[in-house]
Protein backbone atom coordinates (compact mmCIF):
# COMPACT_ATOMS: atom_id res chain seq x y z
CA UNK A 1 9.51 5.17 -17.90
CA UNK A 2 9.86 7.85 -20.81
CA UNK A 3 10.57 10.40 -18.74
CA UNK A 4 7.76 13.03 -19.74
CA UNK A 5 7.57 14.13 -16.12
CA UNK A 6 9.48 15.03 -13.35
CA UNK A 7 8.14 15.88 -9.59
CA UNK A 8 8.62 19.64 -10.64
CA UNK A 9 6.39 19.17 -14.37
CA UNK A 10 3.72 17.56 -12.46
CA UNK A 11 3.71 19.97 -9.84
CA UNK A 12 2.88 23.27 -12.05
CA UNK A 13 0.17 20.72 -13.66
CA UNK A 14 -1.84 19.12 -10.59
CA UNK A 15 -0.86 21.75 -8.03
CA UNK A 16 -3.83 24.39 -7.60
CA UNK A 17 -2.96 27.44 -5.62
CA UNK A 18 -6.40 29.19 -4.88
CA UNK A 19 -9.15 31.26 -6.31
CA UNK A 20 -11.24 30.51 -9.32
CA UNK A 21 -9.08 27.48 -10.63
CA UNK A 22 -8.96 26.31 -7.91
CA UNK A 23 -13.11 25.47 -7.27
CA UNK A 24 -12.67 23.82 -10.91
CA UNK A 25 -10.13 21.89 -9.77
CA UNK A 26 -12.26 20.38 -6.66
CA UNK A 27 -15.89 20.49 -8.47
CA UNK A 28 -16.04 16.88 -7.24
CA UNK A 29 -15.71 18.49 -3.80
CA UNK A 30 -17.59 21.24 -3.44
CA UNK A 31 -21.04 19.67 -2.50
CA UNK A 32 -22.48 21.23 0.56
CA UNK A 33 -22.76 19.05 4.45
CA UNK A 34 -19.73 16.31 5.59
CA UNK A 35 -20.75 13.27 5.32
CA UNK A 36 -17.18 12.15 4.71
CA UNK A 37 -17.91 8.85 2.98
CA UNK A 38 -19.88 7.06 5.46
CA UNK A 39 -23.98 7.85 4.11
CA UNK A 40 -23.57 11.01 6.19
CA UNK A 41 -24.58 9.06 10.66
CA UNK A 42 -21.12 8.79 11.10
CA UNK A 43 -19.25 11.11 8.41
CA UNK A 44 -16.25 13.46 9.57
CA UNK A 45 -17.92 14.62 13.09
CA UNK A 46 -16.82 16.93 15.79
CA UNK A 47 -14.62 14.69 17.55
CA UNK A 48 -12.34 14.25 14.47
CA UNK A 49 -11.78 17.41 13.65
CA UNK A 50 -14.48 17.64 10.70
CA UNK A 51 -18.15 18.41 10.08
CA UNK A 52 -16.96 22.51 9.07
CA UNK A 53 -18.21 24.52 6.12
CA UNK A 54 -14.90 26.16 5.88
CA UNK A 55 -12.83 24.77 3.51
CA UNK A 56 -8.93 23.27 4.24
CA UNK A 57 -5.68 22.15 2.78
CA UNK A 58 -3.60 19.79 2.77
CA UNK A 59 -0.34 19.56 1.43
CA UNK A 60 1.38 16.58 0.31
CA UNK A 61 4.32 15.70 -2.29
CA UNK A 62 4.08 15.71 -5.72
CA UNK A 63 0.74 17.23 -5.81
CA UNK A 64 1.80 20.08 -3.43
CA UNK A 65 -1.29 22.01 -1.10
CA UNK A 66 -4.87 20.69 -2.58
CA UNK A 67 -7.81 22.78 -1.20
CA UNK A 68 -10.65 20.75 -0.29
CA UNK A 69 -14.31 23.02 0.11
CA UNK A 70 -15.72 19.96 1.90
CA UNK A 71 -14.80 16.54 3.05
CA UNK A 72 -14.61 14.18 0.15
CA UNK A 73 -17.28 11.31 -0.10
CA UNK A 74 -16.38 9.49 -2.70
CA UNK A 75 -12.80 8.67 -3.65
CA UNK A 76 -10.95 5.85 -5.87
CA UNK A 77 -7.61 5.37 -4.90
CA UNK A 78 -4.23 3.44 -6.91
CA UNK A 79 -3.58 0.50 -4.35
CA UNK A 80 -4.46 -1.15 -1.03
CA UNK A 81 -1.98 0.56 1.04
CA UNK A 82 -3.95 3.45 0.77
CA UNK A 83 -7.66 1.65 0.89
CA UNK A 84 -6.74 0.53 4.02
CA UNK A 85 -5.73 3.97 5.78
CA UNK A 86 -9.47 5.18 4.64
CA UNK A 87 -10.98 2.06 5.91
CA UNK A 88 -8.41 2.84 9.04
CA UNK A 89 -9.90 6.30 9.10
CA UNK A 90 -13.38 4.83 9.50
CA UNK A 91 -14.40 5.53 5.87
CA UNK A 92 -16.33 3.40 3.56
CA UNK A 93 -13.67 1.61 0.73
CA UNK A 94 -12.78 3.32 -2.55
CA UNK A 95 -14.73 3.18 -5.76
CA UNK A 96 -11.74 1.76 -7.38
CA UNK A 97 -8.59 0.40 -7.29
CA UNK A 98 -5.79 -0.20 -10.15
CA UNK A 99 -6.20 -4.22 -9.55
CA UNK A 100 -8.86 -5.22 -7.20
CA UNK A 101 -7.47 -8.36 -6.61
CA UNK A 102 -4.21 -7.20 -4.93
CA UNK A 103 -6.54 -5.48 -2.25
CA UNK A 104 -6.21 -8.47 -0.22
CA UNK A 105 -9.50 -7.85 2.37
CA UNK A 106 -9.10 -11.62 4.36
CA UNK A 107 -6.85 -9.72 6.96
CA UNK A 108 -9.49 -7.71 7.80
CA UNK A 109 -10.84 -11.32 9.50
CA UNK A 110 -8.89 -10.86 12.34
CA UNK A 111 -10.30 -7.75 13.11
CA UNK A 112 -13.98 -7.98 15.32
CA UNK A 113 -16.16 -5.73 12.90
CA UNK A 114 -14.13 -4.57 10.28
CA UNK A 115 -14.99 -6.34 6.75
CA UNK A 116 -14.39 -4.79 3.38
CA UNK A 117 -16.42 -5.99 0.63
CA UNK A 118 -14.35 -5.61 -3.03
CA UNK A 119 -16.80 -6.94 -5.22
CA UNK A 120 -18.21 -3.86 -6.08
CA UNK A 121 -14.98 -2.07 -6.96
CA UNK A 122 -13.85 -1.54 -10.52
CA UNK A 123 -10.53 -1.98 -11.59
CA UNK A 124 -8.63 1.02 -12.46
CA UNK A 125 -6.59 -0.86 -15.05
CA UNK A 126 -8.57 -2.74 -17.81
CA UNK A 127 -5.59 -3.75 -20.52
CA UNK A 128 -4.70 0.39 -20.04
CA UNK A 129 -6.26 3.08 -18.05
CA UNK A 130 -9.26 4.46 -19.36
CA UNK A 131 -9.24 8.41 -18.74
CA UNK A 132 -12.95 7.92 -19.51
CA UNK A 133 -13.55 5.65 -16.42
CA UNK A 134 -12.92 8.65 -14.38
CA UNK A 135 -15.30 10.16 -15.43
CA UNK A 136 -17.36 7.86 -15.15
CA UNK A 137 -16.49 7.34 -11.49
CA UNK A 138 -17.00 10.97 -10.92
CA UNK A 139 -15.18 10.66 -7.09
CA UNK A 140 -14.71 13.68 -5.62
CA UNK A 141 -10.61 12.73 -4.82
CA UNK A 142 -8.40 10.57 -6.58
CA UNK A 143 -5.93 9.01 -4.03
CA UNK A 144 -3.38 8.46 -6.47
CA UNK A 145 0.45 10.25 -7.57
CA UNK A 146 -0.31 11.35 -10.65
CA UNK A 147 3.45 10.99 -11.71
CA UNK A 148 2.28 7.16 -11.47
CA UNK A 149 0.42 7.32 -14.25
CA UNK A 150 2.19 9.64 -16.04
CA UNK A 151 5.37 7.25 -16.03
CA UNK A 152 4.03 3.91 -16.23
CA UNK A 153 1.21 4.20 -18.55
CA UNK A 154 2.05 5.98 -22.12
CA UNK A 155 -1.52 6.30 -23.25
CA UNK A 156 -1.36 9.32 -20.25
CA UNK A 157 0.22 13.36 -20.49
CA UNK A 158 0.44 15.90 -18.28
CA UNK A 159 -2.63 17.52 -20.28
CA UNK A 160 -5.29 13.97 -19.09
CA UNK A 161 -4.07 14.35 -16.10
CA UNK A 162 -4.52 18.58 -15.60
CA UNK A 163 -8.26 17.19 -17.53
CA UNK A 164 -9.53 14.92 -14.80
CA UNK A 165 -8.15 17.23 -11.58
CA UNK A 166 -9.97 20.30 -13.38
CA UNK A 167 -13.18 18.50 -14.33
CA UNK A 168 -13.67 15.65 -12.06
CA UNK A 169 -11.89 15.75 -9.09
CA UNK A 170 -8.11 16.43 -7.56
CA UNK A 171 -4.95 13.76 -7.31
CA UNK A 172 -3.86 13.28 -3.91
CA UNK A 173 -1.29 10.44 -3.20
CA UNK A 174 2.33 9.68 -3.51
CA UNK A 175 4.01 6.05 -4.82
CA UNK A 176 5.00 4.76 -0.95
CA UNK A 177 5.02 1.16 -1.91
CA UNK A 178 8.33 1.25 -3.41
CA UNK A 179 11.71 3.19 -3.51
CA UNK A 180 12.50 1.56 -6.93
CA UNK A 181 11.15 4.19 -9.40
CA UNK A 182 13.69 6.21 -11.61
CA UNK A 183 11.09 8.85 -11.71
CA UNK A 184 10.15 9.43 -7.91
CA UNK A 185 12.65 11.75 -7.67
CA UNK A 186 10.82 14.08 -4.61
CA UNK A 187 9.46 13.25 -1.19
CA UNK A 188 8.42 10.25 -0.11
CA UNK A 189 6.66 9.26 3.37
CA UNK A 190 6.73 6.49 5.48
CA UNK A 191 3.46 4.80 6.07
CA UNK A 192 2.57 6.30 9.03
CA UNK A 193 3.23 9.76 7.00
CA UNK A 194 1.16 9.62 4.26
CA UNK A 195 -1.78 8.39 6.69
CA UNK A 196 -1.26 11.27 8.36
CA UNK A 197 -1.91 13.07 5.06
CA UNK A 198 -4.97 10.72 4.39
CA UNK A 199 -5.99 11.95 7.73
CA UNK A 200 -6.16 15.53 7.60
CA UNK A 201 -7.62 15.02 4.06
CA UNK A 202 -10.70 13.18 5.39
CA UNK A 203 -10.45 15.27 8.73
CA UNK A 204 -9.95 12.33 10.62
CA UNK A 205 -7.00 13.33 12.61
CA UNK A 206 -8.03 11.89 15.85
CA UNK A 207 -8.27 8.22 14.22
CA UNK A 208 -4.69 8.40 12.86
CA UNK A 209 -3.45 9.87 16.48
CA UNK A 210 -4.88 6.72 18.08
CA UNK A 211 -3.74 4.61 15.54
CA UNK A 212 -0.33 6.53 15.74
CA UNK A 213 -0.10 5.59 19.18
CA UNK A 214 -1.07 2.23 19.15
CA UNK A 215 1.51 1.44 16.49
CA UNK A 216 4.04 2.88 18.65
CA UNK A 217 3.46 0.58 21.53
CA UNK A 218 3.26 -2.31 18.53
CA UNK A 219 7.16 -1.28 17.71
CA UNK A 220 8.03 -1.83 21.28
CA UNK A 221 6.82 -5.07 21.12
CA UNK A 222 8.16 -5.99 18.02
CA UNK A 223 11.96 -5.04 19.47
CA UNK A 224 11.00 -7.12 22.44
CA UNK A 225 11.13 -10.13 19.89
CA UNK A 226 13.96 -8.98 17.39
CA UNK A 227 16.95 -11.11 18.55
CA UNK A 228 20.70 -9.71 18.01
CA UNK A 229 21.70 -9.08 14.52
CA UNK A 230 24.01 -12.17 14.43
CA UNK A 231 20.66 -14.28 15.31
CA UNK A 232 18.86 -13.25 12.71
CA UNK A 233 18.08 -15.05 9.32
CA UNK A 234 18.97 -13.68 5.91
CA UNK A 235 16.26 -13.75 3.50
CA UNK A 236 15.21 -13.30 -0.07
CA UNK A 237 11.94 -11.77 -1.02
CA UNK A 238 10.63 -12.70 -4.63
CA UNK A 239 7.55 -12.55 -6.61
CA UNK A 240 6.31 -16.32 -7.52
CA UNK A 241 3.23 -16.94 -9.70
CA UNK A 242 1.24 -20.09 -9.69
CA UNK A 243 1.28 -23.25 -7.75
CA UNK A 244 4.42 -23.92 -9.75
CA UNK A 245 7.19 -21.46 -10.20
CA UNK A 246 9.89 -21.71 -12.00
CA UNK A 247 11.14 -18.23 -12.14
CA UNK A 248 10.95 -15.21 -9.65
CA UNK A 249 11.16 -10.81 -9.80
CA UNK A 250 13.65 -10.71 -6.67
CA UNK A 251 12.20 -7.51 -4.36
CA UNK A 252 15.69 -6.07 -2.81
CA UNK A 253 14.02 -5.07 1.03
CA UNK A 254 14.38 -1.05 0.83
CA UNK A 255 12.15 1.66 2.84
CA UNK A 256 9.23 1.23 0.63
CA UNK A 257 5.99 0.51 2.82
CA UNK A 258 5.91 -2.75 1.23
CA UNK A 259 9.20 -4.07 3.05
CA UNK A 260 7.98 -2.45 6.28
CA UNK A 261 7.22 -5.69 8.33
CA UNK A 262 10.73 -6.94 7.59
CA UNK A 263 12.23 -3.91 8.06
CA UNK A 264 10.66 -3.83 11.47
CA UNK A 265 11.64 -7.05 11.94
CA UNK A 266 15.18 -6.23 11.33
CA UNK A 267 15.73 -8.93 8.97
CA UNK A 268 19.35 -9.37 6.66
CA UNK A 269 18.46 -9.29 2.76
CA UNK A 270 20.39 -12.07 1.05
CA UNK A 271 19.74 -10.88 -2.25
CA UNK A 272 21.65 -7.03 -1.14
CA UNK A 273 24.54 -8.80 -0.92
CA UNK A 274 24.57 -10.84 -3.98
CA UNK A 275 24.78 -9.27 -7.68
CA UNK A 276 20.97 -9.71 -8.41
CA UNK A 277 19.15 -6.39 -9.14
CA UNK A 278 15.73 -5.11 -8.06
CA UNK A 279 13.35 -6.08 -10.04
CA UNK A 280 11.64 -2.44 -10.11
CA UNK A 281 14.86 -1.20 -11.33
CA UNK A 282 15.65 -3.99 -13.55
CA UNK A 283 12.65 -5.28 -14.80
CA UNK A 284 14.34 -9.17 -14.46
CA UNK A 285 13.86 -12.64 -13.16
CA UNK A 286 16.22 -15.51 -11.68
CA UNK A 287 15.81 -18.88 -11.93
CA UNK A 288 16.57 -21.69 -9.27
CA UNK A 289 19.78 -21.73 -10.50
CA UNK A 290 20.77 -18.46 -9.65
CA UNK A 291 19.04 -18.69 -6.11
CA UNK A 292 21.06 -21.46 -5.52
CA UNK A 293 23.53 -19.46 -5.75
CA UNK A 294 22.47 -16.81 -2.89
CA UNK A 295 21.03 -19.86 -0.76
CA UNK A 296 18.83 -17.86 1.65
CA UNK A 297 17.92 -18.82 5.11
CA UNK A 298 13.92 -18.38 4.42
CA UNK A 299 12.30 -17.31 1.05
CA UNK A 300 9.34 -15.18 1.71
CA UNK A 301 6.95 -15.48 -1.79
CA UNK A 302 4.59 -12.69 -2.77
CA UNK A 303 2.04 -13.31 -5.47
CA UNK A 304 0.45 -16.02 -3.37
CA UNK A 305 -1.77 -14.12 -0.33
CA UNK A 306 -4.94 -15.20 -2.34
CA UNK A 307 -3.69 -18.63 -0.68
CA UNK A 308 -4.24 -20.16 3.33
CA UNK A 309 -0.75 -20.99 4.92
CA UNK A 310 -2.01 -24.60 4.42
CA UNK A 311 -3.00 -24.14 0.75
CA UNK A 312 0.62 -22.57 -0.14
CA UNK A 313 2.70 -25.09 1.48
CA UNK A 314 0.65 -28.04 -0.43
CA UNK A 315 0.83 -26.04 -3.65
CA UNK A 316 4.19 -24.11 -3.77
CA UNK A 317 5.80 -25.31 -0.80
CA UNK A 318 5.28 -29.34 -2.52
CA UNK A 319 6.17 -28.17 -5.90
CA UNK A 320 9.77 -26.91 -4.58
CA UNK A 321 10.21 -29.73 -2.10
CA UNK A 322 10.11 -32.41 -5.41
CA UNK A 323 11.68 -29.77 -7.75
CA UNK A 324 15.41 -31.41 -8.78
CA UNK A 325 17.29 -28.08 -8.06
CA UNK A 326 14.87 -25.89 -5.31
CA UNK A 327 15.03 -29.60 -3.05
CA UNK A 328 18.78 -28.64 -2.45
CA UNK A 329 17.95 -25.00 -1.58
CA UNK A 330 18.85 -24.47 2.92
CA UNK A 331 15.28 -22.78 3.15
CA UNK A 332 13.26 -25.57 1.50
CA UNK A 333 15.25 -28.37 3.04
CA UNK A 334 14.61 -26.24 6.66
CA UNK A 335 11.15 -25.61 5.68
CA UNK A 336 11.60 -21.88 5.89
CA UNK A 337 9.01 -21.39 2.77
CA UNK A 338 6.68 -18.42 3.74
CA UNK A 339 4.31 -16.00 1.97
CA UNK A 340 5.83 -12.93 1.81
CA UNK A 341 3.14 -10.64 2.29
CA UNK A 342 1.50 -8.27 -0.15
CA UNK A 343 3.40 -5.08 -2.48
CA UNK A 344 0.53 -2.72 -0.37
CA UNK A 345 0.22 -2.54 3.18
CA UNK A 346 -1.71 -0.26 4.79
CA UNK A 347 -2.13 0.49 8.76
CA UNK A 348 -4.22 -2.25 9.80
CA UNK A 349 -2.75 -4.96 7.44
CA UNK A 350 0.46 -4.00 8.28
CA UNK A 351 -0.45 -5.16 12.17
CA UNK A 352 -1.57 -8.17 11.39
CA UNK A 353 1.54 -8.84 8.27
CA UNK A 354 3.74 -7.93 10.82
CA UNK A 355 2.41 -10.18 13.46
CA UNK A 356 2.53 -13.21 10.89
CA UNK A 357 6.13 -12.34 10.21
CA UNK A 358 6.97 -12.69 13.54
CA UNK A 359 6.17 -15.60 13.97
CA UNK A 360 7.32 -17.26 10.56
CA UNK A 361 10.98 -15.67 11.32
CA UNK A 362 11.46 -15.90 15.16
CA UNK A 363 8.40 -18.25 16.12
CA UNK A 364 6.64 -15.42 18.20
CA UNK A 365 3.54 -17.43 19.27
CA UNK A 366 1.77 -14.33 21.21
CA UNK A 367 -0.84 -11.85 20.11
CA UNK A 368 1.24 -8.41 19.37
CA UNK A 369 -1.66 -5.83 19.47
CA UNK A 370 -5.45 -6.09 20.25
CA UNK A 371 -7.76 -6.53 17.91
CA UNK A 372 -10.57 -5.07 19.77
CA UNK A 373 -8.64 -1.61 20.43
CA UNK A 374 -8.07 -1.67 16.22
CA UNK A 375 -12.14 -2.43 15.91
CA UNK A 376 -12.57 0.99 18.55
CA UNK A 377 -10.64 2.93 16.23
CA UNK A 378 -11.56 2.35 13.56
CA UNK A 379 -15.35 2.62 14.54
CA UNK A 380 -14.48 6.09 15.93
């Protein structure tokens, strides 16, 4: 976090603001036709709002309005939050990711004829972030805040990333996952916001209003379920590698879209009301010992969706049940030892996180929302 730019630096870099700079800016969008990402049968048609020579903005936080002369085909984008609102919006997945492997596709299962394929995606980060590798890419949009890069990464300046927008392709995205980041000192949007944005990006504004809608009626559900706040458990939500953890990054729940299914869900956070800091503020770890200490009613592990329910509770769930000090903790002797979900949720994953959630805190047996109505949708 060095600091090199604020909200306001990066928007005088990546902003555009019409004429001639701004057709450099978007010479990865400016082919003719609108096949919006989907080999052209069923790009951004009529019925969404699409399928228009006339070119649009959109306006979003950091990167301010973003002209687009045609709907993007091609796009990479920084996480899966944001894969999953353009596989959502009926598009085909991004080119790339920052880690491919955190795009965790097996919820998708649940869904009749949605599947998303990741093998052919490249990672983004490679040991650093090759400014190169967009151009090899070449996608006409780059879902991604470009303050991202320019405060986690220092191989990156203002001057790469004013480079790639004017010779490859525009940034358009904004670090929702989190609320932890010293630097994200302007807007940010709820999940259903920035797929809004995503939306009217890829002209697929009639997808996100049924979507929109459906999540709505999800919510009442979900409050149908949520029992008084007395009733409810506290919980702590930690990062845990391996089969065999000794240590943990303790996630404070806060209105980052990563937390939304337990925000929903109206959860307490046991680790708020102890002295243990966020790790994306803090950077640290805490040992049993210090758990011990807060003694949570359910601990809800991340790092460990690559694993089956079954496959985590004879890994993890074993380890901790022999382990001399996490045997005494209240949510391993209760078995209330859960995979926490994923940092990036997008708005299909987070239906079916939120669903699982349900019933690991409150025992909800019951489907929530129908997975046939999310297959519709997203087929358009």
């Amino acid at each position: 976090m060095d600091g090199r730019s604020t909200g306001d630096v990066t928007r005088r870099g990546v902003l555009t603001s019409g004429g001639t700079a701004l057709g450099l800016a978007l010479a990865g969008c400016t082919g003719g036709g609108s096949s919006g990402g989907e080999g052209g049968s069923n790009g951004s048609d009529g019925s969404d709002g699409g399928g228009s020579a006339d070119s649009y903005t959109v306006e979003m936080e950091p990167v301010g309005e973003v002209e687009f002369e045609s709907v993007p085909e091609t796009w990479v984008a920084n996480n899966g939050s944001w894969a999953d609102m353009g596989v959502a919006l009926g598009y085909e997945p991004p080119e790339a990711l920052w880690l491919t492997d955190r795009y965790h596709t097996q919820y998708y299962e649940e869904i009749p004829n949605v599947s998303v394929d990741t093998s052919g995606m490249t990672d983004l980060y490679q040991d650093g972030v090759s400014k190169e590798l967009f151009y090899e890419l070449d996608a006409d949009v780059h879902v991604i805040d470009p303050n991202f890069l320019l405060n986690r990464y220092d191989g990156w300046k203002q001057t790469d990333v004013d480079e790639i927008r004017e010779n490859v392709g525009p940034f358009f995205g904004n670090s929702i996952f989190s609320r932890g980041y010293e630097w994200h000192n302007y807007q940010y949007y709820t999940l259903y916001g920035a797929f809004e944005k995503l939306s009217q990006a890829f002209q697929r504004e009639e997808r996100y209003e049924a979507f929109a809608t459906l999540h709505e009626e999800f919510q009442g559900r979900i409050e149908e379920i949520v029992p008084p706040e007395g009733d409810r458990p506290e919980v702590a939500v930690l990062w845990a590698d391996g089969d065999r953890p000794e240590t943990f990054l303790p996630y404070l729940i806060n209105e980052g879209t990563s937390f939304k299914q337990w925000r929903d869900l109206g959860v307490r956070d046991a680790l708020a009301q102890s002295d243990v800091e966020d790790f994306h503020s803090s950077r640290g770890q805490i040992d049993y010992e210090k758990l011990l200490e807060v003694d949570p009613d359910v601990l809800l592990l991340r790092g460990q969706e690559a694993k089956t329910a079954s496959e985590f509770r004879e890994t993890v769930v074993s380890f901790m049940e022999g382990h001399d000090v996490a045997s005494s903790l209240s949510a391993v002797e209760n078995g209330e030892v859960y995979r926490g979900g994923p940092l990036y949720q997008g708005p299909i994953t987070n239906l079916v996180l939120t669903e699982r959630a349900a019933r690991q805190v409150y025992g909800v047996e019951e489907e929530l929302f129908e997975r046939e109505r999310v297959s519709e949708i997203v087929a358009g």
